[in-house]
PDB file of N, CA and C in Angstrom:
ATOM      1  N   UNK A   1      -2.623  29.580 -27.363  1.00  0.00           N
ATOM      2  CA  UNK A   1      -3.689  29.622 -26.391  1.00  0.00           C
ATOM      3  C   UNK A   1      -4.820  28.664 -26.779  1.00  0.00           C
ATOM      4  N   UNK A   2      -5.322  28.447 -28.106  1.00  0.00           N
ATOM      5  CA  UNK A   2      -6.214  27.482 -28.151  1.00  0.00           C
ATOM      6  C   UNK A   2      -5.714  26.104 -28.422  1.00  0.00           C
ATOM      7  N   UNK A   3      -4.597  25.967 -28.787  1.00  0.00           N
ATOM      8  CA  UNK A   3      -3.963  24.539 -28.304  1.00  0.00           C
ATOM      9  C   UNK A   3      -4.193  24.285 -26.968  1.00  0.00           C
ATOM     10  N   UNK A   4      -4.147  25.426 -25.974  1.00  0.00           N
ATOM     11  CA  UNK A   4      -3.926  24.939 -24.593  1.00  0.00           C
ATOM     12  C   UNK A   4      -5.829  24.596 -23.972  1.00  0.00           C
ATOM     13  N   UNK A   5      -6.316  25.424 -24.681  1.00  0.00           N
ATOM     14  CA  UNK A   5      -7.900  25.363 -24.192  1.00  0.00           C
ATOM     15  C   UNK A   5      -7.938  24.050 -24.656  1.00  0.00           C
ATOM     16  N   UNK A   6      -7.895  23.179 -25.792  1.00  0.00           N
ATOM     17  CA  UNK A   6      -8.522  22.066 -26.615  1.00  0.00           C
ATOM     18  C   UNK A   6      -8.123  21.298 -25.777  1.00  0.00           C
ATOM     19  N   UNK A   7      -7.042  20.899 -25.626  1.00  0.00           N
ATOM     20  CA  UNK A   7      -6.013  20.067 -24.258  1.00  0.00           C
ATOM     21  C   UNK A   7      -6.742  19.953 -23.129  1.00  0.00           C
ATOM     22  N   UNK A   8      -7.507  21.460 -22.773  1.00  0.00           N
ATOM     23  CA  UNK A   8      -7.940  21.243 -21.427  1.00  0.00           C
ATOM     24  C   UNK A   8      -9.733  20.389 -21.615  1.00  0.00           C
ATOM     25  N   UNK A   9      -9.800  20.996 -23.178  1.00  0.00           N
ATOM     26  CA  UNK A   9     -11.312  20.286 -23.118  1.00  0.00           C
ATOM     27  C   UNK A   9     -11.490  18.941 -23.267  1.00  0.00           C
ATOM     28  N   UNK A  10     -10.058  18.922 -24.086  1.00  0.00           N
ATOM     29  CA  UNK A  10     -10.305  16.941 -24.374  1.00  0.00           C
ATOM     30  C   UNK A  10     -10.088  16.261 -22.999  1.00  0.00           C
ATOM     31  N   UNK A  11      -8.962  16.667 -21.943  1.00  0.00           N
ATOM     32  CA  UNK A  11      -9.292  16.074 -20.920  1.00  0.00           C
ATOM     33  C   UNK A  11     -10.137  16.115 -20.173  1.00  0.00           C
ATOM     34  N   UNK A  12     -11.025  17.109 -20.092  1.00  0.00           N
ATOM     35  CA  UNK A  12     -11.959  16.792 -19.323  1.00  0.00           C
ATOM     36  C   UNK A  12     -13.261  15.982 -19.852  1.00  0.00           C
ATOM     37  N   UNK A  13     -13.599  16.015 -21.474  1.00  0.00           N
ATOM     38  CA  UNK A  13     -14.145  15.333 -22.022  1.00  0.00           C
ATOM     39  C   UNK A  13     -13.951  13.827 -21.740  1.00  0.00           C
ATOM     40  N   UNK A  14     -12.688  13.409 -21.593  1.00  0.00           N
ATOM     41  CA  UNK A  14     -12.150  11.960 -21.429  1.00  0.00           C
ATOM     42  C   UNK A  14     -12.753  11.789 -19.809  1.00  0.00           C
ATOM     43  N   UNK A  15     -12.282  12.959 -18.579  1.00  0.00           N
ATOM     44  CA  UNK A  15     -12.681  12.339 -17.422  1.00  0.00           C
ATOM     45  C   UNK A  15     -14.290  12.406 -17.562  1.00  0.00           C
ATOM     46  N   UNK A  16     -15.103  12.753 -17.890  1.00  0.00           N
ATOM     47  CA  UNK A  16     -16.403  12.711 -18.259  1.00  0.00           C
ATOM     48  C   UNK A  16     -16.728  11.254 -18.704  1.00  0.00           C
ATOM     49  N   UNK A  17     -16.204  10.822 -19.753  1.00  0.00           N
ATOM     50  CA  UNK A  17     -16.939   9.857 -20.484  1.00  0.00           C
ATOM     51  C   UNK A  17     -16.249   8.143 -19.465  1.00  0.00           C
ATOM     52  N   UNK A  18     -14.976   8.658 -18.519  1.00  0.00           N
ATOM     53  CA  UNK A  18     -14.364   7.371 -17.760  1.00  0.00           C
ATOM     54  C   UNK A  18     -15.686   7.368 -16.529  1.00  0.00           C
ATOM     55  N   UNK A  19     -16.038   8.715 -15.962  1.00  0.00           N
ATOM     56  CA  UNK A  19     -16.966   8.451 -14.921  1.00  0.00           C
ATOM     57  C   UNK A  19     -18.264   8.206 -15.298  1.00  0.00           C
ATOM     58  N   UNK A  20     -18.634   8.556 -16.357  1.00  0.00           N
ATOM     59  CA  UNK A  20     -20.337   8.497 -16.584  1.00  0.00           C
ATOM     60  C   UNK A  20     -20.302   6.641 -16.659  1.00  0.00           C
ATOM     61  N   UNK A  21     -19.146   6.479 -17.607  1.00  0.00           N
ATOM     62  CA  UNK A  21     -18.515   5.082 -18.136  1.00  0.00           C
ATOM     63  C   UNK A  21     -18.849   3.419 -16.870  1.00  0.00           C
ATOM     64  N   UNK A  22     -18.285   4.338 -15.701  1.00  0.00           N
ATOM     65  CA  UNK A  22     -17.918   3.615 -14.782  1.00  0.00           C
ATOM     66  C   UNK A  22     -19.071   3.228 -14.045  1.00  0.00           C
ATOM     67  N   UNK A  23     -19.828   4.536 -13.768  1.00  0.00           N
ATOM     68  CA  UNK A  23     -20.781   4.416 -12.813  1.00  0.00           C
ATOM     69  C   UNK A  23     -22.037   3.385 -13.724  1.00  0.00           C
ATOM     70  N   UNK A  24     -22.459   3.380 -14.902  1.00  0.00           N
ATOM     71  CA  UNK A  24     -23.451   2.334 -15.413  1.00  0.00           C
ATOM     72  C   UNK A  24     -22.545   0.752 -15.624  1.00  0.00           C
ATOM     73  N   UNK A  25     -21.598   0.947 -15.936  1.00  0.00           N
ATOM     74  CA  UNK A  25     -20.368  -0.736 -15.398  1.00  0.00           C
ATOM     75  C   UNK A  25     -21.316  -0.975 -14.741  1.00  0.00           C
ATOM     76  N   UNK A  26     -21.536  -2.398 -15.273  1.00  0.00           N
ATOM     77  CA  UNK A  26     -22.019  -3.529 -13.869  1.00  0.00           C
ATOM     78  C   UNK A  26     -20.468  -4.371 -13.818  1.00  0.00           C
ATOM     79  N   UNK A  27     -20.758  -4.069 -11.981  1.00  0.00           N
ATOM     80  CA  UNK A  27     -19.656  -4.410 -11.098  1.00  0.00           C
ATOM     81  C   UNK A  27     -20.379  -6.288 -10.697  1.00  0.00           C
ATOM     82  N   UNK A  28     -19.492  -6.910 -11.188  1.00  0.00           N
ATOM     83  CA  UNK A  28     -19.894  -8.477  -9.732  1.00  0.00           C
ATOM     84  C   UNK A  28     -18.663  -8.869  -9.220  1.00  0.00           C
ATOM     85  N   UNK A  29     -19.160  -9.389  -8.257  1.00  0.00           N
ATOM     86  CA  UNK A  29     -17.982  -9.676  -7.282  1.00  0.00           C
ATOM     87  C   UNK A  29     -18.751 -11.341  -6.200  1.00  0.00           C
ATOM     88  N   UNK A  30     -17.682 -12.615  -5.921  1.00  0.00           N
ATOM     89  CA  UNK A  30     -17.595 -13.597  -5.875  1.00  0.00           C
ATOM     90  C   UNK A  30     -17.168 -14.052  -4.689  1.00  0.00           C
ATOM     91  N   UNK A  31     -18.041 -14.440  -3.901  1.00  0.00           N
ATOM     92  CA  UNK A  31     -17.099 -14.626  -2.256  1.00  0.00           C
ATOM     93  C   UNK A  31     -17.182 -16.186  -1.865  1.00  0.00           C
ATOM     94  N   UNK A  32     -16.328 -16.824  -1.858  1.00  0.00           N
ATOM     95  CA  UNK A  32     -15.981 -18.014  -1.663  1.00  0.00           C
ATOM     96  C   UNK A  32     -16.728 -18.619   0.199  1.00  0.00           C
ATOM     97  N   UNK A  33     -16.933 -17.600   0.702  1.00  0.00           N
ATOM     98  CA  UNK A  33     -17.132 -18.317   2.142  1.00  0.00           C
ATOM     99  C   UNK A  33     -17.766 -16.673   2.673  1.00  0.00           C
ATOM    100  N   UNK A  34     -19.147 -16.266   2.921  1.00  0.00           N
ATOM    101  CA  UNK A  34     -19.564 -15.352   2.906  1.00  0.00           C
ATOM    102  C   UNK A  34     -20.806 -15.692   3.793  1.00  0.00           C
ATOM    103  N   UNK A  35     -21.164 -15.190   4.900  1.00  0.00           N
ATOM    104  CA  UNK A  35     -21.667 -15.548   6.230  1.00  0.00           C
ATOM    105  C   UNK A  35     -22.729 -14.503   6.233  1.00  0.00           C
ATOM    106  N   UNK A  36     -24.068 -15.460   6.201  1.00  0.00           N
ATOM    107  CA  UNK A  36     -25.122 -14.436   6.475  1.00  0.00           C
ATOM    108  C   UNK A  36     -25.341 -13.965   8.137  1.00  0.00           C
ATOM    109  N   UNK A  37     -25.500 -12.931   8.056  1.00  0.00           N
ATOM    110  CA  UNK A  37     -25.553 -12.342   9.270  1.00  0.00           C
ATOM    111  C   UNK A  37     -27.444 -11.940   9.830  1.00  0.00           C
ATOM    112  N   UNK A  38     -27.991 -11.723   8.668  1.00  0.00           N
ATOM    113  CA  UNK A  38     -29.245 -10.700   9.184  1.00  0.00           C
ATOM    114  C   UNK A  38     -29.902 -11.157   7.983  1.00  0.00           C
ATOM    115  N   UNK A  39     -31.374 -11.281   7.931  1.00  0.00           N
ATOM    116  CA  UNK A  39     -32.262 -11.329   6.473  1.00  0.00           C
ATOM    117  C   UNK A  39     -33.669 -10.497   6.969  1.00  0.00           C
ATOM    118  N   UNK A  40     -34.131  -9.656   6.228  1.00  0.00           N
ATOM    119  CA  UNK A  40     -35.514  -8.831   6.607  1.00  0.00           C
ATOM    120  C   UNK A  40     -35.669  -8.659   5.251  1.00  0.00           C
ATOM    121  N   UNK A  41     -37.262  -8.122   5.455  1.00  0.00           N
ATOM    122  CA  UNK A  41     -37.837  -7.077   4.029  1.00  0.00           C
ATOM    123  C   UNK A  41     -38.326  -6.068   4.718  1.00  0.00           C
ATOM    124  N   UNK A  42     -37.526  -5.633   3.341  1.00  0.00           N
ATOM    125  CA  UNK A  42     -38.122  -3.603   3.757  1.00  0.00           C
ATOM    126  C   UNK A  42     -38.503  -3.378   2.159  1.00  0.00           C
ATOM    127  N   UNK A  43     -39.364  -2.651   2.197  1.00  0.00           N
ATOM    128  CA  UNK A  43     -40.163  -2.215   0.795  1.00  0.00           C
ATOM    129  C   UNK A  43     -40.838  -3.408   0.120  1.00  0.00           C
ATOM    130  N   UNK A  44     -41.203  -4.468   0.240  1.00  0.00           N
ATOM    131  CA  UNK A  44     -41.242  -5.386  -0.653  1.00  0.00           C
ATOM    132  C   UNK A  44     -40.464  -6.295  -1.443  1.00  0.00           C
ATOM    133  N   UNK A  45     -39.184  -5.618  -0.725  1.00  0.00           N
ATOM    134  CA  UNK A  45     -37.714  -6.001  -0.910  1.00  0.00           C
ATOM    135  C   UNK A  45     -37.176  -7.470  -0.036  1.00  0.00           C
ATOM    136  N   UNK A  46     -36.407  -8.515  -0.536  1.00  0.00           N
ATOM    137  CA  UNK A  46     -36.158  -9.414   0.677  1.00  0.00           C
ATOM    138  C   UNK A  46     -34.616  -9.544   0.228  1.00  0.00           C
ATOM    139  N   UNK A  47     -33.617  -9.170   1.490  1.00  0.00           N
ATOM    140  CA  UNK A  47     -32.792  -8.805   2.097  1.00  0.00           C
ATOM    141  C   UNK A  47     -32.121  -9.493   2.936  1.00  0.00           C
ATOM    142  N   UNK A  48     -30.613  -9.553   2.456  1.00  0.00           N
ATOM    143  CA  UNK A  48     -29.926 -10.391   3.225  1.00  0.00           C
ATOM    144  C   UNK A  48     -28.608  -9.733   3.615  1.00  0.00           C
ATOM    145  N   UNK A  49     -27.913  -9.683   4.728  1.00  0.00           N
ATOM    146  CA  UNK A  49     -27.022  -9.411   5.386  1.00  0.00           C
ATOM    147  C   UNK A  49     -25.661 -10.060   5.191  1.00  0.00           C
ATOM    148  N   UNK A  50     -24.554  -9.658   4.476  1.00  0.00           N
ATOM    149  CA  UNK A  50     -24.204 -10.776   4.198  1.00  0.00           C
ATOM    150  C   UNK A  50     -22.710 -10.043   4.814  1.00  0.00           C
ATOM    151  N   UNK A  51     -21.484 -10.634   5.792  1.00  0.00           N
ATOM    152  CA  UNK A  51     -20.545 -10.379   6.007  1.00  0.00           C
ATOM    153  C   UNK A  51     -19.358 -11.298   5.127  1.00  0.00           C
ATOM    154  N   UNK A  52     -18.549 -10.406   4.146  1.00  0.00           N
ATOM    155  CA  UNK A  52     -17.925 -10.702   3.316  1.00  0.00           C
ATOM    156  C   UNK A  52     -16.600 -10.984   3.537  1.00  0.00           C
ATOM    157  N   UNK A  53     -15.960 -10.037   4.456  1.00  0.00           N
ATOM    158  CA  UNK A  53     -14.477 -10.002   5.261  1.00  0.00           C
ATOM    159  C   UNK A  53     -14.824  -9.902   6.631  1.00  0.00           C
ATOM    160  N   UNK A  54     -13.684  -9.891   7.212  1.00  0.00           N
ATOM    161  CA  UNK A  54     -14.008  -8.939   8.696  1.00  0.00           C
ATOM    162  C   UNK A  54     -14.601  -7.995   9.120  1.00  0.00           C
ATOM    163  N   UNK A  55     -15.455  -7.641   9.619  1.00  0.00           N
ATOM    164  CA  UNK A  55     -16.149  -6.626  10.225  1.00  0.00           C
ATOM    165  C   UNK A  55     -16.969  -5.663   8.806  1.00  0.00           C
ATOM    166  N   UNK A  56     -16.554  -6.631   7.670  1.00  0.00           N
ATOM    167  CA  UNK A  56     -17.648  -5.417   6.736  1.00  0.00           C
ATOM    168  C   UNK A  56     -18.582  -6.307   5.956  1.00  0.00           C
ATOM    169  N   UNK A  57     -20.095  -5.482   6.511  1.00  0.00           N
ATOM    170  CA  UNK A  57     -21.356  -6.301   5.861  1.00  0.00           C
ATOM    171  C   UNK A  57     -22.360  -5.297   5.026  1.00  0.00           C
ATOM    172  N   UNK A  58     -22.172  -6.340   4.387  1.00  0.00           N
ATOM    173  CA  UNK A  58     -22.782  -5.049   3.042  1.00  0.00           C
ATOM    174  C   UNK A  58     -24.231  -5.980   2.724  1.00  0.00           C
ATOM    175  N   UNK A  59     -25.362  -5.504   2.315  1.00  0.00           N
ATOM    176  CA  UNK A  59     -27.087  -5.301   2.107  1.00  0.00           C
ATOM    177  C   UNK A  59     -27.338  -6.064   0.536  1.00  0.00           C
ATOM    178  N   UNK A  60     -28.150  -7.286   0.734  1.00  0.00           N
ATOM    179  CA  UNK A  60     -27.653  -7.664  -0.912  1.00  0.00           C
ATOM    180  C   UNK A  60     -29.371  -8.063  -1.039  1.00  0.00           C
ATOM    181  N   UNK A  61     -30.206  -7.683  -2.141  1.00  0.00           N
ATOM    182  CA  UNK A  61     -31.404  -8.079  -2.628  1.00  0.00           C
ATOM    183  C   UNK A  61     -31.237  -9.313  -3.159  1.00  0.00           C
ATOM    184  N   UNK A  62     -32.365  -9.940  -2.324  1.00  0.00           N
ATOM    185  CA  UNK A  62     -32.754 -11.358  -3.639  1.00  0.00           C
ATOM    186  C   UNK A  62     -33.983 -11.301  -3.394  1.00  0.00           C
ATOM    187  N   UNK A  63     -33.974 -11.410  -5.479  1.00  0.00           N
ATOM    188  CA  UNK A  63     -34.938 -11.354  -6.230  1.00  0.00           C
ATOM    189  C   UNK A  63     -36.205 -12.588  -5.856  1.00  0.00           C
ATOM    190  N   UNK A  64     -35.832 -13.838  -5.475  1.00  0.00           N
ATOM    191  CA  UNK A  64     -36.742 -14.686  -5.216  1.00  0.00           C
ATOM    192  C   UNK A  64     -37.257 -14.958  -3.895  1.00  0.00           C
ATOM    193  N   UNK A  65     -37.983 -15.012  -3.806  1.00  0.00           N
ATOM    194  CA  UNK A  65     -38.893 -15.212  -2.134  1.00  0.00           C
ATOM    195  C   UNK A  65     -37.980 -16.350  -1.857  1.00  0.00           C
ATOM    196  N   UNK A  66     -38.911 -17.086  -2.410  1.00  0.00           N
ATOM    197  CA  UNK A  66     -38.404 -18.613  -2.206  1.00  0.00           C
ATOM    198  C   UNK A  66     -36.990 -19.452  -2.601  1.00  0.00           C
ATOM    199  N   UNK A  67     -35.903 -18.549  -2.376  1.00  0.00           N
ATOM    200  CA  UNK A  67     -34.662 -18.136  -2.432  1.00  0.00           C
ATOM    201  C   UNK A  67     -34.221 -17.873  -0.958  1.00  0.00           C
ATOM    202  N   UNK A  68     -34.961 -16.821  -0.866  1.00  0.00           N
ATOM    203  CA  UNK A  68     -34.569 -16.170   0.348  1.00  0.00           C
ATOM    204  C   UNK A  68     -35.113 -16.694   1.662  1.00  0.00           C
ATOM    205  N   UNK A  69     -36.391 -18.033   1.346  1.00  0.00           N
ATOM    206  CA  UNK A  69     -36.350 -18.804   2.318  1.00  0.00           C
ATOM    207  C   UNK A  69     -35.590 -19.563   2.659  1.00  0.00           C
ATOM    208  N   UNK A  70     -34.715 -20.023   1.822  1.00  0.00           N
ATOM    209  CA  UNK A  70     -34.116 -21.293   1.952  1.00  0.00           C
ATOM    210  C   UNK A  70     -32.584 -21.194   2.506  1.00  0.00           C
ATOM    211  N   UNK A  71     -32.504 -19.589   2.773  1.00  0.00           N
ATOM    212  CA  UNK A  71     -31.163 -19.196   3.045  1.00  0.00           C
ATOM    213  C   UNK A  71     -31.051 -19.039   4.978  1.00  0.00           C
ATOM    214  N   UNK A  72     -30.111 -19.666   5.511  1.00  0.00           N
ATOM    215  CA  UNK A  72     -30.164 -19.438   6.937  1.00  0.00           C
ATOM    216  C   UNK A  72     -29.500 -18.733   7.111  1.00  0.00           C
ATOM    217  N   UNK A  73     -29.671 -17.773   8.040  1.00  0.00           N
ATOM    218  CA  UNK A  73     -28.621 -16.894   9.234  1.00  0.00           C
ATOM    219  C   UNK A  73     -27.440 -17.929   9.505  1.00  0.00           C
ATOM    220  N   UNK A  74     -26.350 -16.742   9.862  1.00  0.00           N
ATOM    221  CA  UNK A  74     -25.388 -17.819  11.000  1.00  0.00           C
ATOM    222  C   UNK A  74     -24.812 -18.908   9.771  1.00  0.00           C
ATOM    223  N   UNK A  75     -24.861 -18.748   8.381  1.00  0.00           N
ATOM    224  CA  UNK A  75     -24.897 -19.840   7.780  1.00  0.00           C
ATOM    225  C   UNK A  75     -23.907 -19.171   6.444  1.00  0.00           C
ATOM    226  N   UNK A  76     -22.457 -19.869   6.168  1.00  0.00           N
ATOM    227  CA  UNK A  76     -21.182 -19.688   5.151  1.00  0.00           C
ATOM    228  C   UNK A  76     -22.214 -20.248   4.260  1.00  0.00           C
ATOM    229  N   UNK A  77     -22.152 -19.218   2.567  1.00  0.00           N
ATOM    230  CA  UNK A  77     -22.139 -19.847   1.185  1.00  0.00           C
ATOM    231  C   UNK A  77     -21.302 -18.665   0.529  1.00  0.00           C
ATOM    232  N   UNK A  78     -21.248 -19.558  -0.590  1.00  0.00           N
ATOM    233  CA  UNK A  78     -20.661 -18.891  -1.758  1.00  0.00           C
ATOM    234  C   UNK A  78     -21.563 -18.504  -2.573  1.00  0.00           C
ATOM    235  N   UNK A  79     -21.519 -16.811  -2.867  1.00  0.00           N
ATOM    236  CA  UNK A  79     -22.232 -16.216  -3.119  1.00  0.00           C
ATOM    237  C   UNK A  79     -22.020 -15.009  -4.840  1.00  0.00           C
ATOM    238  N   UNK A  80     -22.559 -14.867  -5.425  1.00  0.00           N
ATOM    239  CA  UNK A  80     -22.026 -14.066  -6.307  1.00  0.00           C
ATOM    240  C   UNK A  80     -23.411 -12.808  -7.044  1.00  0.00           C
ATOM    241  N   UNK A  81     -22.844 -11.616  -6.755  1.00  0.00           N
ATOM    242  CA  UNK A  81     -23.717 -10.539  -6.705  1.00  0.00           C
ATOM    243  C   UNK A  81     -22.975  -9.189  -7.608  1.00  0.00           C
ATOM    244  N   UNK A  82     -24.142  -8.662  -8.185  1.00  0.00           N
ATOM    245  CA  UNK A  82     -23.780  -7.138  -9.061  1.00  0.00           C
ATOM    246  C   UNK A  82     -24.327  -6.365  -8.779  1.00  0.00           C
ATOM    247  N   UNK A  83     -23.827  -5.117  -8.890  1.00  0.00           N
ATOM    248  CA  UNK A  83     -24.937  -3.567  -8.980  1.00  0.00           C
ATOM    249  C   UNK A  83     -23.834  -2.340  -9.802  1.00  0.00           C
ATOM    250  N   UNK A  84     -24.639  -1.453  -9.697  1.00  0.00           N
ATOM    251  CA  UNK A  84     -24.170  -0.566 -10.896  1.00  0.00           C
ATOM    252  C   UNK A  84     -24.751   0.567 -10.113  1.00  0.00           C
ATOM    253  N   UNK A  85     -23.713   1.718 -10.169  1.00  0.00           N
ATOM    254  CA  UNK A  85     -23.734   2.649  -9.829  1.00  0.00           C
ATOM    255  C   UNK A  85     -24.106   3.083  -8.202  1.00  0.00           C
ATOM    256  N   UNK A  86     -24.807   3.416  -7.743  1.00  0.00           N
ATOM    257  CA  UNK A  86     -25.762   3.805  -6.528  1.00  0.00           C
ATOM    258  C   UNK A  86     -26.646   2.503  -6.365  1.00  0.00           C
ATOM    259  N   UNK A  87     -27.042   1.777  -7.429  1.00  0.00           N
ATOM    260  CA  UNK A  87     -28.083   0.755  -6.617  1.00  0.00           C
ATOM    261  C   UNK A  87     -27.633  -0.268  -5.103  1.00  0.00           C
ATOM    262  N   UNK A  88     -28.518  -0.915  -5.009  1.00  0.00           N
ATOM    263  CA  UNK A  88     -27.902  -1.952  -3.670  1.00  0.00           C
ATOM    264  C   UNK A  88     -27.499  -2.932  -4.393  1.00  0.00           C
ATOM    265  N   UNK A  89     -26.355  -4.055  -4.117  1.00  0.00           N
ATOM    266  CA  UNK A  89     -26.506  -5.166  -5.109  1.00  0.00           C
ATOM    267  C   UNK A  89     -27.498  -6.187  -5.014  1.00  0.00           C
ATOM    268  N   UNK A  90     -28.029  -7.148  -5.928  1.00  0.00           N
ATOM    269  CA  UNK A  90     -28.186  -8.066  -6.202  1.00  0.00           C
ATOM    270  C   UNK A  90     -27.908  -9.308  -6.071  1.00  0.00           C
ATOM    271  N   UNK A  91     -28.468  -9.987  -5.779  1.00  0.00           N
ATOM    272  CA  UNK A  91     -28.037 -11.558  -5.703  1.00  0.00           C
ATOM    273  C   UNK A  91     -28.110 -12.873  -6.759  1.00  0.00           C
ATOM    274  N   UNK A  92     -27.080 -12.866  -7.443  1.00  0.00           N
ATOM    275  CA  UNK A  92     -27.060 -14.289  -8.991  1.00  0.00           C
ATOM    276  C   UNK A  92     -27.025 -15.289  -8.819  1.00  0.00           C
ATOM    277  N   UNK A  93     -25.609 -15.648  -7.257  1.00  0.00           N
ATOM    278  CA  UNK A  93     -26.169 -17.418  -7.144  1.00  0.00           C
ATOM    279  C   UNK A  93     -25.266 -17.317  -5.846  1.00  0.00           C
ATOM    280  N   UNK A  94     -25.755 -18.405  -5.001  1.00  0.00           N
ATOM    281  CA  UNK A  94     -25.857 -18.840  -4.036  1.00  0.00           C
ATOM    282  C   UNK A  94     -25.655 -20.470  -3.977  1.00  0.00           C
ATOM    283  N   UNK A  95     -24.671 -20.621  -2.877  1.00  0.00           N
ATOM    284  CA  UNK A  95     -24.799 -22.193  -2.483  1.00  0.00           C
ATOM    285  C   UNK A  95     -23.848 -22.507  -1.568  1.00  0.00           C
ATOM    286  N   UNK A  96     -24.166 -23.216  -0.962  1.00  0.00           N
ATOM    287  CA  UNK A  96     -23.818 -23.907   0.312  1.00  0.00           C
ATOM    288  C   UNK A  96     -22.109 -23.855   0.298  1.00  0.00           C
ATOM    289  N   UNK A  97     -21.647 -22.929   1.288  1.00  0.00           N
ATOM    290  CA  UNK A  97     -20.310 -23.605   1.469  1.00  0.00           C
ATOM    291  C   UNK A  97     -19.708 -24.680   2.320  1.00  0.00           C
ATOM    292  N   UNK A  98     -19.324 -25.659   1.932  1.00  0.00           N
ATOM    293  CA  UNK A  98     -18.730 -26.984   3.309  1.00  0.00           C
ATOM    294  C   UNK A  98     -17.169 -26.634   3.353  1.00  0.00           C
TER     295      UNK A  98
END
């Protein structure tokens, strides 16, 4: 019987330490041809719309104003962004796709 309890504690100890694990992972991800759709600020925040595949557009912060001027709507770049856990992602680099 306590062979069988220890078994049950180490696995759950293990799924514990894969999710706590996972969720602080910083995730980035790299889109070759990635189409801004929408740019606003909300909170002090400046915000860009960015459609990655078909029909799915996901909310990406950039950190620089004057970044986020220089970026047009309606307008393909290659883009590369992280976040971790619950946050929104981030924006690392940007540039023109032809």
């Amino acid at each position: 019987m306590e062979r069988v309890d220890l078994l049950y504690i180490f696995i759950i100890g293990l799924m514990l330490i894969y999710f706590i694990g996972s969720y602080f992972l910083i995730h980035t991800s790299s889109y070759s041809s990635a189409k801004v759709v929408d740019k606003y600020v909300k909170d002090n925040d400046y915000f860009i719309s960015v459609e990655i595949e078909e029909n799915q557009i996901i909310d990406i912060i950039v950190e620089s104003k004057s970044t986020w001027d220089l970026i047009k709507e309606k307008a393909n770049y290659q883009i590369t962004y992280s976040w971790y856990g619950n946050e929104v992602p981030k924006l690392h680099d940007i540039a023109n796709y032809s």
